[in-house]
PDB file of N, CA and C in Angstrom:
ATOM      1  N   UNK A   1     -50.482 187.909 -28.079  1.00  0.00           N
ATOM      2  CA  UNK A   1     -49.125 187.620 -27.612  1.00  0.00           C
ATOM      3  C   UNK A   1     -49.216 187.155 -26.160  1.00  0.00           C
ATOM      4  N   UNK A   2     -48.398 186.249 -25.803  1.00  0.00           N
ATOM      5  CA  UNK A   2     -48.466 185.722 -24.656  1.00  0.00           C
ATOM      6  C   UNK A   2     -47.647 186.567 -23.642  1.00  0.00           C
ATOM      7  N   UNK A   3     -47.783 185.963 -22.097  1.00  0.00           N
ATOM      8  CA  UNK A   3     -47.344 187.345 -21.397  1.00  0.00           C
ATOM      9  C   UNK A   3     -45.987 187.512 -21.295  1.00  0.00           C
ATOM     10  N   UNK A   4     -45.721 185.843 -21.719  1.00  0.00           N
ATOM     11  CA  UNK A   4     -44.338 185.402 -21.669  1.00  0.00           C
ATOM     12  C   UNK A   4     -43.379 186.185 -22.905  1.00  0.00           C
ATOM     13  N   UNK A   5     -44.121 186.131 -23.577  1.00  0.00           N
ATOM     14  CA  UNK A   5     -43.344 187.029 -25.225  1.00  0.00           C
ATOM     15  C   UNK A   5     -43.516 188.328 -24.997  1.00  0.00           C
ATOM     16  N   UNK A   6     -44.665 188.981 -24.227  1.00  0.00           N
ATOM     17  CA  UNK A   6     -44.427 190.312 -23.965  1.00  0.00           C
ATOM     18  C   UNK A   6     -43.465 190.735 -23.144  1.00  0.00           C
ATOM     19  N   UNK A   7     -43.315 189.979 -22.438  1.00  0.00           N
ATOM     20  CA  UNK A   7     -42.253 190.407 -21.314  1.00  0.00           C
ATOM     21  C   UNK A   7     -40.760 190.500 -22.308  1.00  0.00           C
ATOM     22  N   UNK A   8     -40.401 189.429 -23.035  1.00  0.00           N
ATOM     23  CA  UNK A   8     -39.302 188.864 -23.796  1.00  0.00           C
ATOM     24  C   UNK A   8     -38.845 190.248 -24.694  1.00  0.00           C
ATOM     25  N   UNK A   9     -39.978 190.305 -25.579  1.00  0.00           N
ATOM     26  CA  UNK A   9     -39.961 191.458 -26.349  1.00  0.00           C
ATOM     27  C   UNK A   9     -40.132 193.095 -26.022  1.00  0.00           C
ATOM     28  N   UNK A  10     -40.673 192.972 -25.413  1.00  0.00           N
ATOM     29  CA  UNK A  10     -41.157 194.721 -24.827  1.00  0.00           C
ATOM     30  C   UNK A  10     -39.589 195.325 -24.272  1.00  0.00           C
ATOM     31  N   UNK A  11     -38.967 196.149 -24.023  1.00  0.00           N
ATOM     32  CA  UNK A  11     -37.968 197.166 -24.517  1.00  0.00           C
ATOM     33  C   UNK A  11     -38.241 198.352 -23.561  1.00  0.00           C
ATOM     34  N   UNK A  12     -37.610 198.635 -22.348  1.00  0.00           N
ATOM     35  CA  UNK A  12     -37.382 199.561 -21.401  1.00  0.00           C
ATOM     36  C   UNK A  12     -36.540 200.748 -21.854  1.00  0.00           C
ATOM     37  N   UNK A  13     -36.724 202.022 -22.215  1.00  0.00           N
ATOM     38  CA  UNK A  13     -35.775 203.124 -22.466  1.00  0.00           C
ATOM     39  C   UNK A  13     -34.738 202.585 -21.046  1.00  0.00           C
ATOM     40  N   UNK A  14     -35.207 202.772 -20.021  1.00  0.00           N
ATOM     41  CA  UNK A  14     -34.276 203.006 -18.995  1.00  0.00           C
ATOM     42  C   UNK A  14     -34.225 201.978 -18.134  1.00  0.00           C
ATOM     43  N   UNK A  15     -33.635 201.286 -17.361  1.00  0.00           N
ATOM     44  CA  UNK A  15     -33.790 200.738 -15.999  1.00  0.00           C
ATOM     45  C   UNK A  15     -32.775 201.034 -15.056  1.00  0.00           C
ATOM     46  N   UNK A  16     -32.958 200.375 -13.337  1.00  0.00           N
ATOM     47  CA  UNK A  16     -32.450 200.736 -12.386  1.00  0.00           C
ATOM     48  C   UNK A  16     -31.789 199.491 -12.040  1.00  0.00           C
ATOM     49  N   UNK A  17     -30.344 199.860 -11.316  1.00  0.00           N
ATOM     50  CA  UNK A  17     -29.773 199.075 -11.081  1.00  0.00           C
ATOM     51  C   UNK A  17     -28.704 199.506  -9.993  1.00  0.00           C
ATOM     52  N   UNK A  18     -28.507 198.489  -8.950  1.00  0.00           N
ATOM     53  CA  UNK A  18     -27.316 199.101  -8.130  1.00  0.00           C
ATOM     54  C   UNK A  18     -25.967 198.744  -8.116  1.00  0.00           C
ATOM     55  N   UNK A  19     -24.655 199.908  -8.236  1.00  0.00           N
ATOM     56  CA  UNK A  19     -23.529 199.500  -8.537  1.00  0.00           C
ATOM     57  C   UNK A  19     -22.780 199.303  -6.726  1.00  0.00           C
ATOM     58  N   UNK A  20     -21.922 198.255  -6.998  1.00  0.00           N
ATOM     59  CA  UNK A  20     -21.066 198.461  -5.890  1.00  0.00           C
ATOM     60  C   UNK A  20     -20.457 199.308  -5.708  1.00  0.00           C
ATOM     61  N   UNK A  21     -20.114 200.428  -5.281  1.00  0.00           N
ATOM     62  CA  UNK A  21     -19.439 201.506  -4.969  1.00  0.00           C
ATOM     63  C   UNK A  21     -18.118 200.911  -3.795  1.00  0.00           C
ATOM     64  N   UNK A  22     -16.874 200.882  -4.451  1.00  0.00           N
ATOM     65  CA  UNK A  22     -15.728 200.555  -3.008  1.00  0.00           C
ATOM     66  C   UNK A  22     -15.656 201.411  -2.532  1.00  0.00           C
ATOM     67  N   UNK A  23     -15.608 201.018  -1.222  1.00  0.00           N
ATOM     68  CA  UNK A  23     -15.025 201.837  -0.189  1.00  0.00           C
ATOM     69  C   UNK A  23     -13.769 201.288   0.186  1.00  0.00           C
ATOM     70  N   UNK A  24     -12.689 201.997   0.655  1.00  0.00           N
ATOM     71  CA  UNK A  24     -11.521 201.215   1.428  1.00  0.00           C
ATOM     72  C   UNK A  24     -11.514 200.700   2.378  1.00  0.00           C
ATOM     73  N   UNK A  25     -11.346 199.636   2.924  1.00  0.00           N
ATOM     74  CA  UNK A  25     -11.061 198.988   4.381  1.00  0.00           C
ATOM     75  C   UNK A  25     -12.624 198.989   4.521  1.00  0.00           C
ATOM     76  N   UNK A  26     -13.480 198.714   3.772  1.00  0.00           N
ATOM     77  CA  UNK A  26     -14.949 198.080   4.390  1.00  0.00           C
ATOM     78  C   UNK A  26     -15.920 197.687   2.847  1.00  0.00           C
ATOM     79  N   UNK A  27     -16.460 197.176   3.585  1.00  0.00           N
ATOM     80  CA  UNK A  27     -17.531 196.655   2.294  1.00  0.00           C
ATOM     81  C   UNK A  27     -18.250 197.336   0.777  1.00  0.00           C
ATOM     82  N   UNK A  28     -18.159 197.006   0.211  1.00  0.00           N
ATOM     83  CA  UNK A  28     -19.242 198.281  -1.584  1.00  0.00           C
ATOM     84  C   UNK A  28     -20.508 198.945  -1.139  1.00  0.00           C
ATOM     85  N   UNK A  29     -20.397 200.024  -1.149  1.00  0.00           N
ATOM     86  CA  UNK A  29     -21.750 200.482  -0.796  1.00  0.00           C
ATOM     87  C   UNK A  29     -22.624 200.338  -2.152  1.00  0.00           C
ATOM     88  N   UNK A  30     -23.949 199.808  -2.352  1.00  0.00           N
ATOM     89  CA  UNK A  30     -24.766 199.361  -3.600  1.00  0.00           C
ATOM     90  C   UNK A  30     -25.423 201.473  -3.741  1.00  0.00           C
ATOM     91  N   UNK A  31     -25.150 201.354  -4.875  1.00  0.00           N
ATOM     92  CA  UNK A  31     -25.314 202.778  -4.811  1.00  0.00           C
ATOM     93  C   UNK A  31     -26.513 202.518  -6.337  1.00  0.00           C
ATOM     94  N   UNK A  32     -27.812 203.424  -6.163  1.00  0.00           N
ATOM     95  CA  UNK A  32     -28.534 202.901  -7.471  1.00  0.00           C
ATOM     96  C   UNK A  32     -28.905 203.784  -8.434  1.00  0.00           C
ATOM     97  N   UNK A  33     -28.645 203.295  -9.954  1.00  0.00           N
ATOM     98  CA  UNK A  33     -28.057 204.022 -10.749  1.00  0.00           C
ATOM     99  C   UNK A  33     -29.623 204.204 -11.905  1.00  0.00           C
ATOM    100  N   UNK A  34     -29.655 205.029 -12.558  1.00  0.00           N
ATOM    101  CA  UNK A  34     -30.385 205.163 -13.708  1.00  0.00           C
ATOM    102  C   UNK A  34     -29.872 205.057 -14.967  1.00  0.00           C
ATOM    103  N   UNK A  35     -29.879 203.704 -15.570  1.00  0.00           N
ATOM    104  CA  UNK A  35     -29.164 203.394 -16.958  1.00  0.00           C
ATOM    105  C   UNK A  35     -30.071 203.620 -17.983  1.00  0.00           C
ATOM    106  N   UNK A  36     -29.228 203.941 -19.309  1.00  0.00           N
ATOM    107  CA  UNK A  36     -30.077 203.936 -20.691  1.00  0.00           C
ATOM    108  C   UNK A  36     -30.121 202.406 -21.195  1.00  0.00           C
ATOM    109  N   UNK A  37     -31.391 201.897 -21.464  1.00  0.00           N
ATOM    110  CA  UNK A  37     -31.409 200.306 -22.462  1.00  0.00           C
ATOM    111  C   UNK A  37     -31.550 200.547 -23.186  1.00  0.00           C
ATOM    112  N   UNK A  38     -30.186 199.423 -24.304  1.00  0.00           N
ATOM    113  CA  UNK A  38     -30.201 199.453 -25.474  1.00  0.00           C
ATOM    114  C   UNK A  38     -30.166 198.471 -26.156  1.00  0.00           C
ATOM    115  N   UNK A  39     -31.023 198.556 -27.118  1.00  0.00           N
ATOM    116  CA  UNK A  39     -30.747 196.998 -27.749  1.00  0.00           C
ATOM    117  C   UNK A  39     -29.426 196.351 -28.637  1.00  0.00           C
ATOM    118  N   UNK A  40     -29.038 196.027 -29.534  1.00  0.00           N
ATOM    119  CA  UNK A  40     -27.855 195.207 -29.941  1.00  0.00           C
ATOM    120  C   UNK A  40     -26.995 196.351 -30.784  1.00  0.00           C
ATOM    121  N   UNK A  41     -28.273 196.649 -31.273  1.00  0.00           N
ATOM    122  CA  UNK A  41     -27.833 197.964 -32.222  1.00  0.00           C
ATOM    123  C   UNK A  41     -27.078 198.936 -32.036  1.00  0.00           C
ATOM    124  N   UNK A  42     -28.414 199.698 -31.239  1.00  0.00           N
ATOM    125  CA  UNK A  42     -28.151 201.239 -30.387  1.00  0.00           C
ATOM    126  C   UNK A  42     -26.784 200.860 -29.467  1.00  0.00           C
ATOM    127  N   UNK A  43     -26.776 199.491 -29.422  1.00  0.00           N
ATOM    128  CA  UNK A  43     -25.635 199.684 -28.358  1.00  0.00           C
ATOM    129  C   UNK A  43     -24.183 199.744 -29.025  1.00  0.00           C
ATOM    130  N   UNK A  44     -24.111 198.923 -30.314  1.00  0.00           N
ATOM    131  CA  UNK A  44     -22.772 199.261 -30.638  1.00  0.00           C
ATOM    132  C   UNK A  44     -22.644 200.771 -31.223  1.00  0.00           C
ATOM    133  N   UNK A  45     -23.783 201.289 -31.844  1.00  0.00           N
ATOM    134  CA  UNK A  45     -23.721 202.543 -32.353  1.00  0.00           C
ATOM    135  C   UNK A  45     -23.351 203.432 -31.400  1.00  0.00           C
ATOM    136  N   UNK A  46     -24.090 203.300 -30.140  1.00  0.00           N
ATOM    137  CA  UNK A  46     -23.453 203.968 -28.937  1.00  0.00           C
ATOM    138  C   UNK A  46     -22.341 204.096 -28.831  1.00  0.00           C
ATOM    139  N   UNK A  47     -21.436 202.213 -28.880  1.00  0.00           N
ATOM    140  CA  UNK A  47     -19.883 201.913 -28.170  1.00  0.00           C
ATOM    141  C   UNK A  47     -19.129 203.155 -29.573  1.00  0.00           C
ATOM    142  N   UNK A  48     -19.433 203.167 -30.704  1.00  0.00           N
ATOM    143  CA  UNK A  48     -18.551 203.719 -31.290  1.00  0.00           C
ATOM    144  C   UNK A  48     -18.456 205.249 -31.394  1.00  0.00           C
ATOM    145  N   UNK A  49     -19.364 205.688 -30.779  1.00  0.00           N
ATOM    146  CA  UNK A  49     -19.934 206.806 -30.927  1.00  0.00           C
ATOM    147  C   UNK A  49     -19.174 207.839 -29.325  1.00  0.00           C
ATOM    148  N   UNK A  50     -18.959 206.640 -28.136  1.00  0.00           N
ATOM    149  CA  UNK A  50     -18.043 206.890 -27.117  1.00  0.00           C
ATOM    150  C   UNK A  50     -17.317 206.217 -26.240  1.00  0.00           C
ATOM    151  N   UNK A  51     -17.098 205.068 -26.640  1.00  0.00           N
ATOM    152  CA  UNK A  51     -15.677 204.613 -26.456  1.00  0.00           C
ATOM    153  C   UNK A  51     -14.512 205.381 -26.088  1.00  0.00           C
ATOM    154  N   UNK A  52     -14.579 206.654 -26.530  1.00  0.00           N
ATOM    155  CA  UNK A  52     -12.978 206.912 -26.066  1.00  0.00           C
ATOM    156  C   UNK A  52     -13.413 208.436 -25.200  1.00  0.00           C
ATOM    157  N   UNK A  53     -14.286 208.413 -24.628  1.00  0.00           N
ATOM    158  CA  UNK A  53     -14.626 209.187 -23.727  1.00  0.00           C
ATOM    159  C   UNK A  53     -14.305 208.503 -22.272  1.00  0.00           C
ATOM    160  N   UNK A  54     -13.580 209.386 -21.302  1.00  0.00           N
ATOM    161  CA  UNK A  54     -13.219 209.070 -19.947  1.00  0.00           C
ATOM    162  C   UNK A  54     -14.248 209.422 -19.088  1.00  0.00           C
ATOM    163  N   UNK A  55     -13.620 208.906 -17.632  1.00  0.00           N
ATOM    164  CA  UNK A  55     -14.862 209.584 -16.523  1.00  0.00           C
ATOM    165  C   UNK A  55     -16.468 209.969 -16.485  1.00  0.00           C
ATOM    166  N   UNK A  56     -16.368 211.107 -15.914  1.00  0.00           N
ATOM    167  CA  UNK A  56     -17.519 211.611 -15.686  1.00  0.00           C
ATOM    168  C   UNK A  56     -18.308 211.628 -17.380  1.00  0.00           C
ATOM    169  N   UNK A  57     -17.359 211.688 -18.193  1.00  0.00           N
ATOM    170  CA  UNK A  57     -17.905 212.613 -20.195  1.00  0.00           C
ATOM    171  C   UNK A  57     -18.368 211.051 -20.590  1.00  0.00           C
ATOM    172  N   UNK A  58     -18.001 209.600 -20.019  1.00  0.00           N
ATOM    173  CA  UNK A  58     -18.397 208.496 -20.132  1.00  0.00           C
ATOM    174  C   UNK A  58     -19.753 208.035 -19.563  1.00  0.00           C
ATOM    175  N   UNK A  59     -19.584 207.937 -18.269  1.00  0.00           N
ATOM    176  CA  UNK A  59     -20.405 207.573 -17.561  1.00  0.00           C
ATOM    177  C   UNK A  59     -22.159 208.750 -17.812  1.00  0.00           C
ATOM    178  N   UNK A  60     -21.775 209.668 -18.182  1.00  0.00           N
ATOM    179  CA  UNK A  60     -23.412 210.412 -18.577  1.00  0.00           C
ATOM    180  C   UNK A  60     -23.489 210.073 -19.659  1.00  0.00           C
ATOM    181  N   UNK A  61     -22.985 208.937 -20.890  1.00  0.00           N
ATOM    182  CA  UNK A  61     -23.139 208.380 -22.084  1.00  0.00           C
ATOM    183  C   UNK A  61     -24.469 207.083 -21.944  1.00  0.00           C
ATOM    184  N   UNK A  62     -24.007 206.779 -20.419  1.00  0.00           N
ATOM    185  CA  UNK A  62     -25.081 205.322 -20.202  1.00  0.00           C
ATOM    186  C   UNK A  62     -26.027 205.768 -19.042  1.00  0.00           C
ATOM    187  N   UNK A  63     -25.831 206.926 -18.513  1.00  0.00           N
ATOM    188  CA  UNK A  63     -26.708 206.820 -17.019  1.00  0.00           C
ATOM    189  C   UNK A  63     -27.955 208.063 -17.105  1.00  0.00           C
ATOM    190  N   UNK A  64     -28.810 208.162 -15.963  1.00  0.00           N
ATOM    191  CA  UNK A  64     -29.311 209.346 -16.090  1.00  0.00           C
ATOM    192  C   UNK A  64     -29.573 209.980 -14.692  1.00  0.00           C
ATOM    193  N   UNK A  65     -29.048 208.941 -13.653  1.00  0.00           N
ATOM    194  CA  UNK A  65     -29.546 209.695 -12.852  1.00  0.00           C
ATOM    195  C   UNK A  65     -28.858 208.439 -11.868  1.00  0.00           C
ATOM    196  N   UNK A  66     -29.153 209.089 -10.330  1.00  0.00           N
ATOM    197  CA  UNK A  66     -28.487 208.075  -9.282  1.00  0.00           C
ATOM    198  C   UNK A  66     -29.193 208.063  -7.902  1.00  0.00           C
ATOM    199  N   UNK A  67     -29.397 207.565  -6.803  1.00  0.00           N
ATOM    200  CA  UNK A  67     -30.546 207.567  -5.916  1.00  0.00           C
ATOM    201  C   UNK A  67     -29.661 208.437  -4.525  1.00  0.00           C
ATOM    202  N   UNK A  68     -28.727 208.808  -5.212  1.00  0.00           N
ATOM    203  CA  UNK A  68     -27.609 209.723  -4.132  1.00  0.00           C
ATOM    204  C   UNK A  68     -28.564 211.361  -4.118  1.00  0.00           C
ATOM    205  N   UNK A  69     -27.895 211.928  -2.736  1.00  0.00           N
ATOM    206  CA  UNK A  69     -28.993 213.335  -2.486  1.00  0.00           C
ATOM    207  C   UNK A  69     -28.381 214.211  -3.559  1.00  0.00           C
ATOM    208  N   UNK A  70     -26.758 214.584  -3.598  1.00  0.00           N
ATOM    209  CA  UNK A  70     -26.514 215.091  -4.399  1.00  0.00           C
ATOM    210  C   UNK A  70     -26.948 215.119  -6.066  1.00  0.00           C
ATOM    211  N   UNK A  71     -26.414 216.198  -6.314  1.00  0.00           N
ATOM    212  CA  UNK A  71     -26.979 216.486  -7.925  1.00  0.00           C
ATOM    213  C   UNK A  71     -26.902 215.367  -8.664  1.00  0.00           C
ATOM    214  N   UNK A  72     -26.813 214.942  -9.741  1.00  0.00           N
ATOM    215  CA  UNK A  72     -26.461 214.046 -10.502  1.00  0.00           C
ATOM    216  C   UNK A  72     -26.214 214.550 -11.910  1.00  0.00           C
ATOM    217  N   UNK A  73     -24.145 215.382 -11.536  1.00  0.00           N
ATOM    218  CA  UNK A  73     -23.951 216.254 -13.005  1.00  0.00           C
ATOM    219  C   UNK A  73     -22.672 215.654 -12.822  1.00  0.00           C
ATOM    220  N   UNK A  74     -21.947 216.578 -13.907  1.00  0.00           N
ATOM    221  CA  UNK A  74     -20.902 216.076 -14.500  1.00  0.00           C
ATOM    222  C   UNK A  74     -19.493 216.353 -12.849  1.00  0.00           C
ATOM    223  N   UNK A  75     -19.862 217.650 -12.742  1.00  0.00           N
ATOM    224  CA  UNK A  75     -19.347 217.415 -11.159  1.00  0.00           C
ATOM    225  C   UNK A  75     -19.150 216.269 -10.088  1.00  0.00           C
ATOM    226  N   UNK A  76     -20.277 216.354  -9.672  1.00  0.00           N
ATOM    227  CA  UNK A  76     -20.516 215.242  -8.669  1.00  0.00           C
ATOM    228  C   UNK A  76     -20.327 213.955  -9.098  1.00  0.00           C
ATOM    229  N   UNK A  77     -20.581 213.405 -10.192  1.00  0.00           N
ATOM    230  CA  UNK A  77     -19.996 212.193 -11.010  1.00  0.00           C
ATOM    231  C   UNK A  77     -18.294 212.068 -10.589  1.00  0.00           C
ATOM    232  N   UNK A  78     -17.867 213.523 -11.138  1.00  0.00           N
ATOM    233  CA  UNK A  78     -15.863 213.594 -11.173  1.00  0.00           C
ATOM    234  C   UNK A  78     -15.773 213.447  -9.853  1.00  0.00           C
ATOM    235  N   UNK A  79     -16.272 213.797  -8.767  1.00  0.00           N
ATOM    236  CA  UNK A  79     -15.899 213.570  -7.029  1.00  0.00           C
ATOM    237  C   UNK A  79     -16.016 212.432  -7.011  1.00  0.00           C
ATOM    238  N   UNK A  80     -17.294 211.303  -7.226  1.00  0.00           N
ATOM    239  CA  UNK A  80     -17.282 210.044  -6.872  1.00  0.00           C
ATOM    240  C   UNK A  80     -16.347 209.323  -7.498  1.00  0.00           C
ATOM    241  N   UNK A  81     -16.127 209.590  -9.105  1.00  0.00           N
ATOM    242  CA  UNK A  81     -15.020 208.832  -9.517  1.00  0.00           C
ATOM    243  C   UNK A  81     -13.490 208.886  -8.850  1.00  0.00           C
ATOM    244  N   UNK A  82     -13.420 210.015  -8.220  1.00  0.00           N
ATOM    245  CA  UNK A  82     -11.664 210.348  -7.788  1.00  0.00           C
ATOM    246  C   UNK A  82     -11.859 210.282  -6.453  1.00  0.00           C
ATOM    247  N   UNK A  83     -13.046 210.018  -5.494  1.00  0.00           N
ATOM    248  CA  UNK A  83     -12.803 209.892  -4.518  1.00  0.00           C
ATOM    249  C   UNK A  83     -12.935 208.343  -4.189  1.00  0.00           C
ATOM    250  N   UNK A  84     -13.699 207.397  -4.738  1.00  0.00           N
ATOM    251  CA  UNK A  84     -13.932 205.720  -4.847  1.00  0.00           C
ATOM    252  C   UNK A  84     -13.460 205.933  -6.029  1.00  0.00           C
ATOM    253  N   UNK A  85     -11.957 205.491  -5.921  1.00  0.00           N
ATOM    254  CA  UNK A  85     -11.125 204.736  -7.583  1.00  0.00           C
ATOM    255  C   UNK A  85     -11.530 203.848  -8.600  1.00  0.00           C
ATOM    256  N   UNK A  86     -12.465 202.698  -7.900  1.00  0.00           N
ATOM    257  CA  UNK A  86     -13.000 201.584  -8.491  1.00  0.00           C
ATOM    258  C   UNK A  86     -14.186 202.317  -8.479  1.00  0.00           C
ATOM    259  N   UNK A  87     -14.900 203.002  -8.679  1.00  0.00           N
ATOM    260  CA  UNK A  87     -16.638 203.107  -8.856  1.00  0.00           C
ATOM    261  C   UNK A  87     -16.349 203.429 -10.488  1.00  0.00           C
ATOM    262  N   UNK A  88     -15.525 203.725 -11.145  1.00  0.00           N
ATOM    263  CA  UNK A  88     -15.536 203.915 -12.956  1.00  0.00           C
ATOM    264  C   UNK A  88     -16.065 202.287 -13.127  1.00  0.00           C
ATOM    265  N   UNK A  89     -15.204 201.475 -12.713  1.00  0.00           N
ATOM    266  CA  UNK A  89     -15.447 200.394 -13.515  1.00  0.00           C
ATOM    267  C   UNK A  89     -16.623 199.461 -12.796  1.00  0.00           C
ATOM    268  N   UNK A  90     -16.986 199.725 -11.453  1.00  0.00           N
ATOM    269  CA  UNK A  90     -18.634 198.942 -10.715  1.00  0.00           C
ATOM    270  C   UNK A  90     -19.208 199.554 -11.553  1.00  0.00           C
ATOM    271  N   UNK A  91     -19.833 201.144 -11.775  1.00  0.00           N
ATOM    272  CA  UNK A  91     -20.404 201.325 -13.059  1.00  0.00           C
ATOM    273  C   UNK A  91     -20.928 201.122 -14.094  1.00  0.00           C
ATOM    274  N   UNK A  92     -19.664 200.891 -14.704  1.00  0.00           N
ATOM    275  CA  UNK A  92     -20.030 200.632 -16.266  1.00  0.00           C
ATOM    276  C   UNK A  92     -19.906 198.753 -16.143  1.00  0.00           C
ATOM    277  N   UNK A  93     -19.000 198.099 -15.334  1.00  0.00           N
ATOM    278  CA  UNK A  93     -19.852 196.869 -15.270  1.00  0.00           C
ATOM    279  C   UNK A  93     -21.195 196.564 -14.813  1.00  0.00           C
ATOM    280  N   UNK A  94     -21.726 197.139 -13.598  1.00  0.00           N
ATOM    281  CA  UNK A  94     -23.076 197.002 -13.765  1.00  0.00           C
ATOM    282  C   UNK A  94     -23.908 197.634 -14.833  1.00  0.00           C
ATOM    283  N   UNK A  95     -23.646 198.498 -15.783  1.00  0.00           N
ATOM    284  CA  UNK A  95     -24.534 198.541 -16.853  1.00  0.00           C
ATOM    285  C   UNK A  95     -24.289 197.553 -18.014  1.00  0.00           C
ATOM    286  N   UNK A  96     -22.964 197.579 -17.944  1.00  0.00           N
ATOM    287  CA  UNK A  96     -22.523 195.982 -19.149  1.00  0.00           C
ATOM    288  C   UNK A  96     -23.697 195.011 -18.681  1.00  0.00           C
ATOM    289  N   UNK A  97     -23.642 194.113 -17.420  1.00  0.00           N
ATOM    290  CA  UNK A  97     -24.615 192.752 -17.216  1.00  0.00           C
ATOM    291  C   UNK A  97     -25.883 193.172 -17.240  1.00  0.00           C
ATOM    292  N   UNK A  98     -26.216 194.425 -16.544  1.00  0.00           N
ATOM    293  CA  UNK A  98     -27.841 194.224 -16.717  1.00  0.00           C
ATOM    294  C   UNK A  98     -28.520 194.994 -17.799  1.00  0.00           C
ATOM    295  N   UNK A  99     -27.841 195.498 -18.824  1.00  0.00           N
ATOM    296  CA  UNK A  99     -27.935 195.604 -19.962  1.00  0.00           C
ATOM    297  C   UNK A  99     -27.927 194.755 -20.690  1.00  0.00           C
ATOM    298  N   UNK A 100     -26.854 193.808 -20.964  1.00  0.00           N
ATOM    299  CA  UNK A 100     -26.671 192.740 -21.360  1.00  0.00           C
ATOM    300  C   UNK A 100     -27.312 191.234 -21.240  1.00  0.00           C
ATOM    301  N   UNK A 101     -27.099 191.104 -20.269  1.00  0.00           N
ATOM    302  CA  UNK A 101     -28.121 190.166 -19.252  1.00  0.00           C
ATOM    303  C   UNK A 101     -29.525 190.073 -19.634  1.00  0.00           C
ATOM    304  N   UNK A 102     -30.236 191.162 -19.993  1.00  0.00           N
ATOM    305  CA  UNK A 102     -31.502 191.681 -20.513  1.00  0.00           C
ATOM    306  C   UNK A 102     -31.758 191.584 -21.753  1.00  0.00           C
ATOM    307  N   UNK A 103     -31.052 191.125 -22.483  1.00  0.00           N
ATOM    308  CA  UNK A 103     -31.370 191.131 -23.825  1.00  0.00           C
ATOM    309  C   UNK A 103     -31.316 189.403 -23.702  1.00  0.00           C
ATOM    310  N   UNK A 104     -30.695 188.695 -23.133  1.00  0.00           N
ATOM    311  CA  UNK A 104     -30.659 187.267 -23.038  1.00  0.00           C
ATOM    312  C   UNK A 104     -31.706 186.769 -22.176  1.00  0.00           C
ATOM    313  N   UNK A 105     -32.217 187.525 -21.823  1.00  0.00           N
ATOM    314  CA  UNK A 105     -33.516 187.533 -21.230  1.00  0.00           C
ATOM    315  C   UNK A 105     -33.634 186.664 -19.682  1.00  0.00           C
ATOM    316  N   UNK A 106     -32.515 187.217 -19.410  1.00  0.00           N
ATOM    317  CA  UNK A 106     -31.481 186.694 -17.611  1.00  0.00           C
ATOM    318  C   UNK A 106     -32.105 187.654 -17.000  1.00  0.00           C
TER     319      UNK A 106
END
């Protein structure tokens, strides 16, 4: 197999990625996240499986971990979400594209 098809084909459980985190009245802090990869499958089996899970009970559906000092639990997840309003959806859009993105081989 060429290195080019290995790369194409070969399949990461996890990768890293950084979300914009808003702040008010100043710039996204890139905050970097530990996502689960999934392929086409696992991923809709996933979407149906929690889709209708909110917050913090969402976001530990796709992540595993975060490069912040604090813990990385269901706690500290609920502070960042209610204290940066927009970090639910930098989040789970940065796991949408580079999840996604990755399978198109972007």
């Amino acid at each position: 197999m060429s290195k080019k098809s290995s790369v194409i084909f070969s399949e990461s459980a996890s990768f890293k990625a950084k979300a914009p985190i808003p702040i008010a009245g100043a710039q996204p802090v890139p905050v970097e996240f530990t996502f689960i990869g999934r392929d086409s499958d696992e991923y809709n089996e996933w979407w149906e499986a929690n889709h209708d899970k909110e917050g913090a009970d969402f976001i530990l559906t796709f992540t595993t971990g975060w490069e912040l000092d604090d813990p990385f639990d269901h706690e500290h997840i609920t502070k960042l979400l209610k204290k940066r309003m927009g970090s639910f959806t930098a989040i789970f859009e940065t796991y949408l594209k580079q999840n996604c993105s990755a399978k198109l081989g972007n």
